[in-house]
N, C-alpha and C. Protein backbone atom coordinates (compact mmCIF):
# COMPACT_ATOMS: atom_id res chain seq x y z
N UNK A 1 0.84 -1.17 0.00
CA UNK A 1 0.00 0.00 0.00
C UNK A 1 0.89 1.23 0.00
N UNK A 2 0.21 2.13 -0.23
CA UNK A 2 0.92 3.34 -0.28
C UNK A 2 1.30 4.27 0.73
N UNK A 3 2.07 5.63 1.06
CA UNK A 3 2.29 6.52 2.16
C UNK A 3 1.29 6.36 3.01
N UNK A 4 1.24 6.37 4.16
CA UNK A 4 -0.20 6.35 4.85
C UNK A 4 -0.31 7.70 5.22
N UNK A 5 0.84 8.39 5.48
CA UNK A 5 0.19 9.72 5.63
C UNK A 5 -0.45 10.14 4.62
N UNK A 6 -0.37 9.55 3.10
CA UNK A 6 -1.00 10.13 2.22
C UNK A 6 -1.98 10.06 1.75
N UNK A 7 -1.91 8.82 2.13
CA UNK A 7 -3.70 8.30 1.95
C UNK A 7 -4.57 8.60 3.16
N UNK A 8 -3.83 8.83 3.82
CA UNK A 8 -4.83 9.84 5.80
C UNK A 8 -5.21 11.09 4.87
N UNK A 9 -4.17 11.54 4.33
CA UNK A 9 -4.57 13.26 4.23
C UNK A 9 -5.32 13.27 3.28
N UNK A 10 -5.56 12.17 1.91
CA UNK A 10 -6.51 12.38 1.13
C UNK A 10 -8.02 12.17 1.73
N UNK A 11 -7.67 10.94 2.64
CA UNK A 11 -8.90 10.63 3.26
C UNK A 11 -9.67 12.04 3.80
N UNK A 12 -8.81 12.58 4.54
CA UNK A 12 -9.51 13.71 5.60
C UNK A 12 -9.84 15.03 4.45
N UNK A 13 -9.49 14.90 3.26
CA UNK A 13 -9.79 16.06 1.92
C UNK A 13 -10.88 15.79 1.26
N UNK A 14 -11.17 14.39 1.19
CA UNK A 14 -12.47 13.95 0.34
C UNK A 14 -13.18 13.75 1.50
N UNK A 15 -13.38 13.57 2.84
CA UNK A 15 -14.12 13.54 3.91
C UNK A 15 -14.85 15.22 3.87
N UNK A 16 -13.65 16.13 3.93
CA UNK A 16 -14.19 17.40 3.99
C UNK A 16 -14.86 18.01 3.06
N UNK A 17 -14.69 17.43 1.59
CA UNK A 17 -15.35 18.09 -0.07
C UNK A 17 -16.41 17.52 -0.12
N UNK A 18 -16.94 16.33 0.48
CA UNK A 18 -17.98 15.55 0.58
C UNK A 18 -18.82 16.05 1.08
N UNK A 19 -18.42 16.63 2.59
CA UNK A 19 -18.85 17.29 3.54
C UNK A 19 -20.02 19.06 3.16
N UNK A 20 -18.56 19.43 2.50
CA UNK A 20 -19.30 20.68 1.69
C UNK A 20 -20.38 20.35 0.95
N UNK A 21 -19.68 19.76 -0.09
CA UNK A 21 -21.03 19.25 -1.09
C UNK A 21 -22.52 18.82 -0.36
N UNK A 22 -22.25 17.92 0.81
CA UNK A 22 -24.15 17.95 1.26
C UNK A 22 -24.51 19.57 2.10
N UNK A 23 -23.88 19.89 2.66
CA UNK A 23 -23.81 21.28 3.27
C UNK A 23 -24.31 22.05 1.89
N UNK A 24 -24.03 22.31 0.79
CA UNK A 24 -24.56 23.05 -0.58
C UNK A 24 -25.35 22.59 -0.78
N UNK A 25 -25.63 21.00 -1.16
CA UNK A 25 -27.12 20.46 -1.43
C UNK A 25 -28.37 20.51 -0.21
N UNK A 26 -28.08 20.96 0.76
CA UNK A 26 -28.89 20.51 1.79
C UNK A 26 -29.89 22.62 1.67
N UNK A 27 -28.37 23.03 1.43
CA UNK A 27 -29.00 24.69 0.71
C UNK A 27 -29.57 25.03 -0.29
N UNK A 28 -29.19 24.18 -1.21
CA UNK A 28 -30.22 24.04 -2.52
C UNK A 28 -31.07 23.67 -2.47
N UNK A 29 -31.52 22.76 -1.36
CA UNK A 29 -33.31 22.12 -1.45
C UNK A 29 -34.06 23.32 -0.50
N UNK A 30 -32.84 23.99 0.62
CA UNK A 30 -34.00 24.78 1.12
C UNK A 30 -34.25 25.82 0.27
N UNK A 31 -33.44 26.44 -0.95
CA UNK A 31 -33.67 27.49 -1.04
C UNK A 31 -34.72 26.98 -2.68
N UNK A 32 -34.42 25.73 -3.33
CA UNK A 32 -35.92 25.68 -3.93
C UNK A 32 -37.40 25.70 -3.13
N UNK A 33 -37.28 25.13 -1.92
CA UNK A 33 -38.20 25.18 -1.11
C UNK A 33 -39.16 26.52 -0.83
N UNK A 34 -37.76 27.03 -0.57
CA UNK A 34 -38.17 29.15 -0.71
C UNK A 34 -39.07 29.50 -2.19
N UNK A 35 -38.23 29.11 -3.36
CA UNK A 35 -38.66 29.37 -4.05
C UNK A 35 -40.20 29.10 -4.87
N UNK A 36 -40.41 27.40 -4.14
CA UNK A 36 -41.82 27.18 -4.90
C UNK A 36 -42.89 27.67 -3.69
N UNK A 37 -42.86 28.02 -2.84
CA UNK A 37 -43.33 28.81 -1.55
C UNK A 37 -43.51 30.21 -2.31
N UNK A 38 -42.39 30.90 -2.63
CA UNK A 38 -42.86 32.22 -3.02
C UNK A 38 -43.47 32.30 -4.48
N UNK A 39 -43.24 31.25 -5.21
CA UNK A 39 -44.44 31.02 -6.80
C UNK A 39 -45.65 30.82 -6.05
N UNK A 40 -46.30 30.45 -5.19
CA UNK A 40 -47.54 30.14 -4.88
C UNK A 40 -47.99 31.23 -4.97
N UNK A 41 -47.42 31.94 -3.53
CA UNK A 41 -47.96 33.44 -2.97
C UNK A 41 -47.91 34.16 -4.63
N UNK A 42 -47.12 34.38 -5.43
CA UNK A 42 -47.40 34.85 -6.82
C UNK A 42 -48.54 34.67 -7.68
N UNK A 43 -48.66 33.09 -7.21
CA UNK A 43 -50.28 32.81 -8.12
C UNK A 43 -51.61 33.08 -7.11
N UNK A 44 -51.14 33.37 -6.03
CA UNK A 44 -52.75 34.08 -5.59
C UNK A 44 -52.57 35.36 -5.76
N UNK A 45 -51.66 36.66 -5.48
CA UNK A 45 -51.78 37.38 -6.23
C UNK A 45 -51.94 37.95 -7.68
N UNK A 46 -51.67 37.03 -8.34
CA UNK A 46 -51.64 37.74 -9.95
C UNK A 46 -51.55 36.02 -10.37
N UNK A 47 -52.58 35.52 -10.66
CA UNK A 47 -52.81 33.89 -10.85
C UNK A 47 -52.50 34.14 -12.67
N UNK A 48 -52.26 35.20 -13.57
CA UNK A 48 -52.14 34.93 -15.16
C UNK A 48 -50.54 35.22 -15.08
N UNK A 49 -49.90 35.12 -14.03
CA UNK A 49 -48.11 35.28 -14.16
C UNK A 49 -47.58 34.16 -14.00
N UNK A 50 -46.85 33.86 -14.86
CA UNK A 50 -46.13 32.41 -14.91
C UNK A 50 -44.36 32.84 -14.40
N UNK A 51 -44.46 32.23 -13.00
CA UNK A 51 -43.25 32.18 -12.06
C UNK A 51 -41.84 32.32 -13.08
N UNK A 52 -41.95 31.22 -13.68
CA UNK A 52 -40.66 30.96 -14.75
C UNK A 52 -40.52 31.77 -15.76
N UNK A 53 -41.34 32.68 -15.72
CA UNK A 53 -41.37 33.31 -17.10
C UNK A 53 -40.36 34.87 -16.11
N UNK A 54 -40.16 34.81 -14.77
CA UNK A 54 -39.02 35.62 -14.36
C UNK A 54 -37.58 35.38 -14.38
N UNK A 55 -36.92 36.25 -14.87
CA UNK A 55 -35.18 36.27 -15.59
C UNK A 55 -34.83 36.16 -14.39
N UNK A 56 -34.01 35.43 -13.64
CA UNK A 56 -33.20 34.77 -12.57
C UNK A 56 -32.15 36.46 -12.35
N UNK A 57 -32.58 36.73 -11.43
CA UNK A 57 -30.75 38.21 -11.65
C UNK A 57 -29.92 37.25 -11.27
N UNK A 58 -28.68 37.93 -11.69
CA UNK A 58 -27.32 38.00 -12.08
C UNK A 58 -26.92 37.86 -10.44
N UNK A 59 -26.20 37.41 -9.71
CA UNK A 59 -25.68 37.75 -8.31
C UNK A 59 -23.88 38.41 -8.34
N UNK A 60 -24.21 39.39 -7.51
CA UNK A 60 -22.75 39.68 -7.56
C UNK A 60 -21.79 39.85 -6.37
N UNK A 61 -20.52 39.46 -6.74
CA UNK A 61 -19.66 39.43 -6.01
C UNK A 61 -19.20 40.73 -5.37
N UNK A 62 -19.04 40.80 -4.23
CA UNK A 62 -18.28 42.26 -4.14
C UNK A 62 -16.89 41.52 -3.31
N UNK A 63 -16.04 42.70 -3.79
CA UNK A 63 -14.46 42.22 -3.01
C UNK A 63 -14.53 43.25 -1.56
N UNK A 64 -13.38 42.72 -0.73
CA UNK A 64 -13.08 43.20 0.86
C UNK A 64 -12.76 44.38 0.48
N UNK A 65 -11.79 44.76 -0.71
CA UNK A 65 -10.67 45.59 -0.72
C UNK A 65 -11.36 46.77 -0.86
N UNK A 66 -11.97 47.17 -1.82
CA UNK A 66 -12.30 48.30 -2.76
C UNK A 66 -14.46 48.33 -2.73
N UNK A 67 -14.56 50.04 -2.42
CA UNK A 67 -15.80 50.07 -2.45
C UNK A 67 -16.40 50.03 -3.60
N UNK A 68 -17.42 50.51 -4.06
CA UNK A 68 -18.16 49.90 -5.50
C UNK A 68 -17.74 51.26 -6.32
N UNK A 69 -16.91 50.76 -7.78
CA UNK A 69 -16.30 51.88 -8.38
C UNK A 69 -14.99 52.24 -8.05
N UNK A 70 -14.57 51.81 -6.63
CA UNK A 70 -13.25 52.62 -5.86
C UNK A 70 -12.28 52.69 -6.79
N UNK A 71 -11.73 51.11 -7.32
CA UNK A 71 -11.08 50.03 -7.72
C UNK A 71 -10.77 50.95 -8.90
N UNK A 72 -11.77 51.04 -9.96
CA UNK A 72 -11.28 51.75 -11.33
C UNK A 72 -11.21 53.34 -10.90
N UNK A 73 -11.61 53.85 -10.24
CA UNK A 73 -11.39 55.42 -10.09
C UNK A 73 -9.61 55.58 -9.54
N UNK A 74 -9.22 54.46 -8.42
CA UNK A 74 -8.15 54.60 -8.39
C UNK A 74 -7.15 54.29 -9.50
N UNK A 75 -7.51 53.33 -10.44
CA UNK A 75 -6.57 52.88 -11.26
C UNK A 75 -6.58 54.04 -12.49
N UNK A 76 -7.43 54.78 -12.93
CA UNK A 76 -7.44 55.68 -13.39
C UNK A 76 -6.90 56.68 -13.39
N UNK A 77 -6.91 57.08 -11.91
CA UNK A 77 -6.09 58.35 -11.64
C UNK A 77 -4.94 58.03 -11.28
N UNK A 78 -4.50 56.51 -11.22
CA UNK A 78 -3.18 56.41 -11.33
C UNK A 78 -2.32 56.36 -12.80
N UNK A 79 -3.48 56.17 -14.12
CA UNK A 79 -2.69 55.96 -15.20
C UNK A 79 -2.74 57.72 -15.63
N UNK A 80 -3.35 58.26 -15.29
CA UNK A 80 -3.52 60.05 -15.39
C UNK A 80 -2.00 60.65 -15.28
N UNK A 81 -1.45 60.14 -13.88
CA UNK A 81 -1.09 60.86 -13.16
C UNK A 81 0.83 60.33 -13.93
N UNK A 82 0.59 58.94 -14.32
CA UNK A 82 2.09 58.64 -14.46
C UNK A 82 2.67 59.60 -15.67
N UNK A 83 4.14 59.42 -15.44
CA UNK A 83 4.63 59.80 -16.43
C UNK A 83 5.08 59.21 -17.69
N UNK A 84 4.98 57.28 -17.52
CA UNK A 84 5.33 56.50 -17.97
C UNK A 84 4.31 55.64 -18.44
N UNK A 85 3.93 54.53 -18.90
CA UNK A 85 2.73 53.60 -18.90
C UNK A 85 3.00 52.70 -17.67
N UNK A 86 2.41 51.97 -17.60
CA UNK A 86 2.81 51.41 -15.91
C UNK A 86 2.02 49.41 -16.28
N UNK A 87 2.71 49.15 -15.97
CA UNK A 87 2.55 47.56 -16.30
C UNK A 87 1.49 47.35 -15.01
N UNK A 88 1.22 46.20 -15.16
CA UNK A 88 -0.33 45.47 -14.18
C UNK A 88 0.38 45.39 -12.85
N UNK A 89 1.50 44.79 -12.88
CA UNK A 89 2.14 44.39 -11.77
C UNK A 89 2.16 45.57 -10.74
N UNK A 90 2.74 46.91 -11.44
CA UNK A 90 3.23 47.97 -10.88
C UNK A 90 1.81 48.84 -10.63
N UNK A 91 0.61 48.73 -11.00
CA UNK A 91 -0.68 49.06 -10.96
C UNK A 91 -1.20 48.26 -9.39
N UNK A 92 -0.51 47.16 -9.75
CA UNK A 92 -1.11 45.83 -8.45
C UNK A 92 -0.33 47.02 -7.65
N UNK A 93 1.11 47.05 -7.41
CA UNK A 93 1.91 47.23 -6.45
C UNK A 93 1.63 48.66 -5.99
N UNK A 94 1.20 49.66 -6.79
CA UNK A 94 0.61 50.80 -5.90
C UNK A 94 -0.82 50.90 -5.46
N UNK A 95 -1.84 49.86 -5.64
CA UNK A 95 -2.93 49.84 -5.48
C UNK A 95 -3.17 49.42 -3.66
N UNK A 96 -2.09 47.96 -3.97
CA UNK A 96 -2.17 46.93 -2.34
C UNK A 96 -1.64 48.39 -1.68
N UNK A 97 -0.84 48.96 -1.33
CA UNK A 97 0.10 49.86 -1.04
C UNK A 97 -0.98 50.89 -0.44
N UNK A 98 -1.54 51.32 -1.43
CA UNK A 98 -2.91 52.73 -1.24
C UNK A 98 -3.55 52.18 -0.05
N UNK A 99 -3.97 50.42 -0.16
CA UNK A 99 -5.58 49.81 0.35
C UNK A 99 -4.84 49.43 1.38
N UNK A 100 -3.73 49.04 1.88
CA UNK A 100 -2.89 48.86 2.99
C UNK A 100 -3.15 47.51 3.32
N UNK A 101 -3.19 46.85 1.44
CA UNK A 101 -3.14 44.75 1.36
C UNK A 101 -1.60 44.86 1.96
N UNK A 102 -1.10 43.60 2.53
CA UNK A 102 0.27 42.87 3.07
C UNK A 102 0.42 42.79 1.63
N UNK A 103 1.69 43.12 1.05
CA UNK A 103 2.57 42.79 0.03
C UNK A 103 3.11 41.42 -0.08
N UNK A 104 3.41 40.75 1.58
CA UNK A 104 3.75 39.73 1.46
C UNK A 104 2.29 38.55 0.79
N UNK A 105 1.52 38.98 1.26
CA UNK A 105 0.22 38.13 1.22
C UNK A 105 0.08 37.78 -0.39
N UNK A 106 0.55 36.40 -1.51
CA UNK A 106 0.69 36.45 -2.27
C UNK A 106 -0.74 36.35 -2.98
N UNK A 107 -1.39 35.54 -2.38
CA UNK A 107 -3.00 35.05 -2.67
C UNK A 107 -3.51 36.63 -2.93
N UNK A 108 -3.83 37.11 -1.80
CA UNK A 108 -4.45 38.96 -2.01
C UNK A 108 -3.85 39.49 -2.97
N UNK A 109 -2.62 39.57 -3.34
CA UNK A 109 -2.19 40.37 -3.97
C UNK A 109 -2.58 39.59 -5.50
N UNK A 110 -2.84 38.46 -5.95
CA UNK A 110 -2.77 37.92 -7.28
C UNK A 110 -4.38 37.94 -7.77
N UNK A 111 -5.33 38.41 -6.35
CA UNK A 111 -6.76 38.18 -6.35
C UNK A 111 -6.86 40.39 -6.87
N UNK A 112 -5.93 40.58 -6.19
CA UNK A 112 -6.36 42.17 -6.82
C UNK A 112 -5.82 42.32 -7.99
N UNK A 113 -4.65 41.67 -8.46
CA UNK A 113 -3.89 41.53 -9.81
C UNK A 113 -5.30 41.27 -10.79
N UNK A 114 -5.70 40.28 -10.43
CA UNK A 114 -7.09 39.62 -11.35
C UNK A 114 -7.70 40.79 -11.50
N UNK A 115 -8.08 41.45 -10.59
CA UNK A 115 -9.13 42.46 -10.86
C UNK A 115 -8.70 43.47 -11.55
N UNK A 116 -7.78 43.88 -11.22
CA UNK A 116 -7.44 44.79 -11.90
C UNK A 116 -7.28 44.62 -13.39
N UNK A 117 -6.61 43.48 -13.74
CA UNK A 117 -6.94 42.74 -15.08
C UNK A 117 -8.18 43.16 -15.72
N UNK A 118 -8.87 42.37 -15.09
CA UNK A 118 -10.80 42.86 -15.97
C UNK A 118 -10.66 43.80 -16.15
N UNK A 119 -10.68 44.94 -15.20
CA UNK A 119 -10.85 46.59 -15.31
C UNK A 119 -10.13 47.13 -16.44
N UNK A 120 -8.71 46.80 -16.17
CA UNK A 120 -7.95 47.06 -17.98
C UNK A 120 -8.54 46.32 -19.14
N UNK A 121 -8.89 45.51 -18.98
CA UNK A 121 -9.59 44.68 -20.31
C UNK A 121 -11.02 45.53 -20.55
N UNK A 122 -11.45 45.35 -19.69
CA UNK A 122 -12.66 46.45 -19.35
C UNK A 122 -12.41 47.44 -20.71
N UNK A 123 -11.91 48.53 -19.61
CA UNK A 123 -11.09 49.76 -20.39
C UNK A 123 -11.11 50.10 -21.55
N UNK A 124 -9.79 48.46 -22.05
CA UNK A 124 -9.13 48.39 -23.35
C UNK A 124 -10.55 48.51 -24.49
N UNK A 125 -11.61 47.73 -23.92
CA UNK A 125 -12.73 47.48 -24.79
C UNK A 125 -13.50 48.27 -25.27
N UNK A 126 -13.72 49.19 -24.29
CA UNK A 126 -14.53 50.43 -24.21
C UNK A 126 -13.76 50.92 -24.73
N UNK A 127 -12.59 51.39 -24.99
CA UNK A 127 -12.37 51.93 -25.71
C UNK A 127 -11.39 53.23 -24.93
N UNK A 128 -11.12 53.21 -23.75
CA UNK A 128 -10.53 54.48 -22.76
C UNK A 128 -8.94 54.05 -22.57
N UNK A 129 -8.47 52.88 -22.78
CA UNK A 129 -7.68 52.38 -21.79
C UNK A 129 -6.64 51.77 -23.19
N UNK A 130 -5.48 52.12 -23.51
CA UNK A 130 -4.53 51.64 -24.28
C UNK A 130 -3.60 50.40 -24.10
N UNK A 131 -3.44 49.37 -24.54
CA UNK A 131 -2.51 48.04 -24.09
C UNK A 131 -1.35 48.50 -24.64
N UNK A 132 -0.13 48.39 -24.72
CA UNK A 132 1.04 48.11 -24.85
C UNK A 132 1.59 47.06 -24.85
N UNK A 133 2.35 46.27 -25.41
CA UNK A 133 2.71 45.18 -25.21
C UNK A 133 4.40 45.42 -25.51
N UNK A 134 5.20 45.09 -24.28
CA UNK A 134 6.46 44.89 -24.03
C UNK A 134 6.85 46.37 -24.66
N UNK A 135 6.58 47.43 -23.49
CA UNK A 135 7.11 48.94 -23.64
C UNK A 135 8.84 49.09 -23.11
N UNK A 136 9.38 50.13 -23.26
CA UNK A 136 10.53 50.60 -22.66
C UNK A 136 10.98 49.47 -21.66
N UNK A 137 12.49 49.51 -21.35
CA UNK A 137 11.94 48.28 -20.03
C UNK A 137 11.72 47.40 -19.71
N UNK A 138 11.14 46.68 -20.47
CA UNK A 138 10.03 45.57 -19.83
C UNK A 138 9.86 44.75 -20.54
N UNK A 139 10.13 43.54 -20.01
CA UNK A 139 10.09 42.04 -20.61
C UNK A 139 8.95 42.29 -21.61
N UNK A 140 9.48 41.61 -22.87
CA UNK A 140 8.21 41.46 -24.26
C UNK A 140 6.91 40.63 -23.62
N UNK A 141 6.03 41.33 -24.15
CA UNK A 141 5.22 40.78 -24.05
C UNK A 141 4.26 41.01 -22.59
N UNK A 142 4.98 41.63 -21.81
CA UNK A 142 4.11 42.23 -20.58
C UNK A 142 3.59 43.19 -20.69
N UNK A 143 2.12 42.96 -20.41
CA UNK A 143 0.91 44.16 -20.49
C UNK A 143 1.33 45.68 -19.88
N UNK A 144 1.54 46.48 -20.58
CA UNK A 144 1.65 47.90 -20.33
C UNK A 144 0.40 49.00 -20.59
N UNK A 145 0.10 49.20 -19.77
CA UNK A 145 -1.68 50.39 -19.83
C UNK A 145 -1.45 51.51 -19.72
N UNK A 146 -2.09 52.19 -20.55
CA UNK A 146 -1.51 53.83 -20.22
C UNK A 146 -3.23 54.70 -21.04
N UNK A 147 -3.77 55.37 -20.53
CA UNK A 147 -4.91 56.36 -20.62
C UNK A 147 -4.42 56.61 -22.23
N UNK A 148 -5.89 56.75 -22.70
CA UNK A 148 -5.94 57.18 -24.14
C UNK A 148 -5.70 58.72 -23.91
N UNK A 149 -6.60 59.38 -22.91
CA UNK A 149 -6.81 60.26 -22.91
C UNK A 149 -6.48 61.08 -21.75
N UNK A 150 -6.25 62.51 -21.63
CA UNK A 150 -6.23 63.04 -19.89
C UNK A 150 -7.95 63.18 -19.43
N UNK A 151 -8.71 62.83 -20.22
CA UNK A 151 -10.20 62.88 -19.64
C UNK A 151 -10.97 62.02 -19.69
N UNK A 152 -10.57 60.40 -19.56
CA UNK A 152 -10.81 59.23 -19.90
C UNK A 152 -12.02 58.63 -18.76
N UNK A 153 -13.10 58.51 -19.41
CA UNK A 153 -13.66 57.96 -18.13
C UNK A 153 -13.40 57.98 -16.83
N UNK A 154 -13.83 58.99 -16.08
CA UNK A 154 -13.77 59.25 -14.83
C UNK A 154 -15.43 58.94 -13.99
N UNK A 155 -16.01 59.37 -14.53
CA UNK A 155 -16.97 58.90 -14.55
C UNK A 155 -18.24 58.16 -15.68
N UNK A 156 -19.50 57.35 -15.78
CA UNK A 156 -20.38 56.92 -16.58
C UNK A 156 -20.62 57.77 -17.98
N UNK A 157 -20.70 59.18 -16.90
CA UNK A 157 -21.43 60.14 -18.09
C UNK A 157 -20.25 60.42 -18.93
N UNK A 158 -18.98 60.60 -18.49
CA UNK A 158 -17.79 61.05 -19.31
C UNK A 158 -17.05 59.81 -20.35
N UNK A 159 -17.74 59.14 -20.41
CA UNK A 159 -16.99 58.28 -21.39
C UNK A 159 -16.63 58.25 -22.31
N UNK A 160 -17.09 59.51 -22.99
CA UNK A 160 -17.06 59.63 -24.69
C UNK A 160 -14.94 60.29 -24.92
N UNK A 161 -14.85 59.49 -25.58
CA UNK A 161 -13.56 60.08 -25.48
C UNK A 161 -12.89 60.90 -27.29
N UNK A 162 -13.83 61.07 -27.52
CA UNK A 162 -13.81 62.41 -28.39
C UNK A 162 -13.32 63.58 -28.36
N UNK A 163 -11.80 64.01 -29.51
CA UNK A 163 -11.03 64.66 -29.15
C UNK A 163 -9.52 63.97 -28.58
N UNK A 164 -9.55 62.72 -28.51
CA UNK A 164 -8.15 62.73 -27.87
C UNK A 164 -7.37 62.46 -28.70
N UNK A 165 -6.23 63.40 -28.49
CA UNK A 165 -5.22 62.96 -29.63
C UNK A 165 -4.37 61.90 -29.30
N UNK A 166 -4.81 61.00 -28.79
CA UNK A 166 -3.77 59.74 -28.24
C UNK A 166 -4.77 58.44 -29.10
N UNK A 167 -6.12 59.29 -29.37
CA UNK A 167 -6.58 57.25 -29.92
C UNK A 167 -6.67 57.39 -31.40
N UNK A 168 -5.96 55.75 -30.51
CA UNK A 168 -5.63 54.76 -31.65
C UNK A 168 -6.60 54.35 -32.37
């Protein structure tokens, strides 16, 4: 047979994923439970509305770090403000820094890296936010972001970025 510590520690990993899994299913039956409970109360109020015929919303995540919006307003006025384009990494590294994440903490720091990711992809799409690829510096091929514009989406209503002599 094999390591026994290794087959202990798998044991006690699939003991615990098992574990979760009825803990989720045991939440899924209550919360269909909820749900054909509140289709009823629907059909005595308004008995010609068909339950299913409602669009499920979207659920969303919110992060610890950053309030709603914070996240891109800071990264914004950090690509404003440089003098240089500034790679993801170095975006990560003054962001944790601002929000007062542990630098050492590699997990936090690769979970705000992610985000920040979207937000530049974001950006890039819309149309505000310029990629670079392997600028001045910097290993080929590493993402470099730098503002199309000095008036780049700061806010919803300002998005139009008409007039800048930077787009591409």
């Amino acid at each position: 047979m094999g390591e026994m510590h290794v087959v202990s520690a798998l044991r006690d990993k699939r003991a615990e994923i098992s574990g979760m899994i009825a803990g989720l299913e045991k939440e899924l039956n209550m919360r269909r439970t909820d749900l054909a409970h509140l289709d009823a109360t629907l059909r005595l109020f308004a008995p010609g509305l068909a339950p299913q015929s409602i669009k499920p919303r979207r659920q969303t995540r919110r992060n610890a770090w950053f309030r709603k919006g914070e996240r891109s307003r800071l990264v914004l006025a950090l690509l404003r403000t440089a003098d240089r384009p500034l790679t993801t990494r170095e975006i990560t590294d003054r962001l944790t820094a601002a929000k007062g994440i542990d630098p050492s903490d590699a997990q936090a720091r690769d979970a705000v890296h992610k985000t920040i990711l979207g937000l530049l992809n974001s950006g890039k799409d819309k149309g505000f936010i310029q990629r670079i690829e392997g600028g001045p510096g910097e290993a080929a091929g590493r993402p470099v972001i730098m503002p199309l514009c000095e008036h780049a989406a700061s806010s919803r209503k300002s998005r139009s970025t008409a007039g800048c002599s930077q787009r591409a």
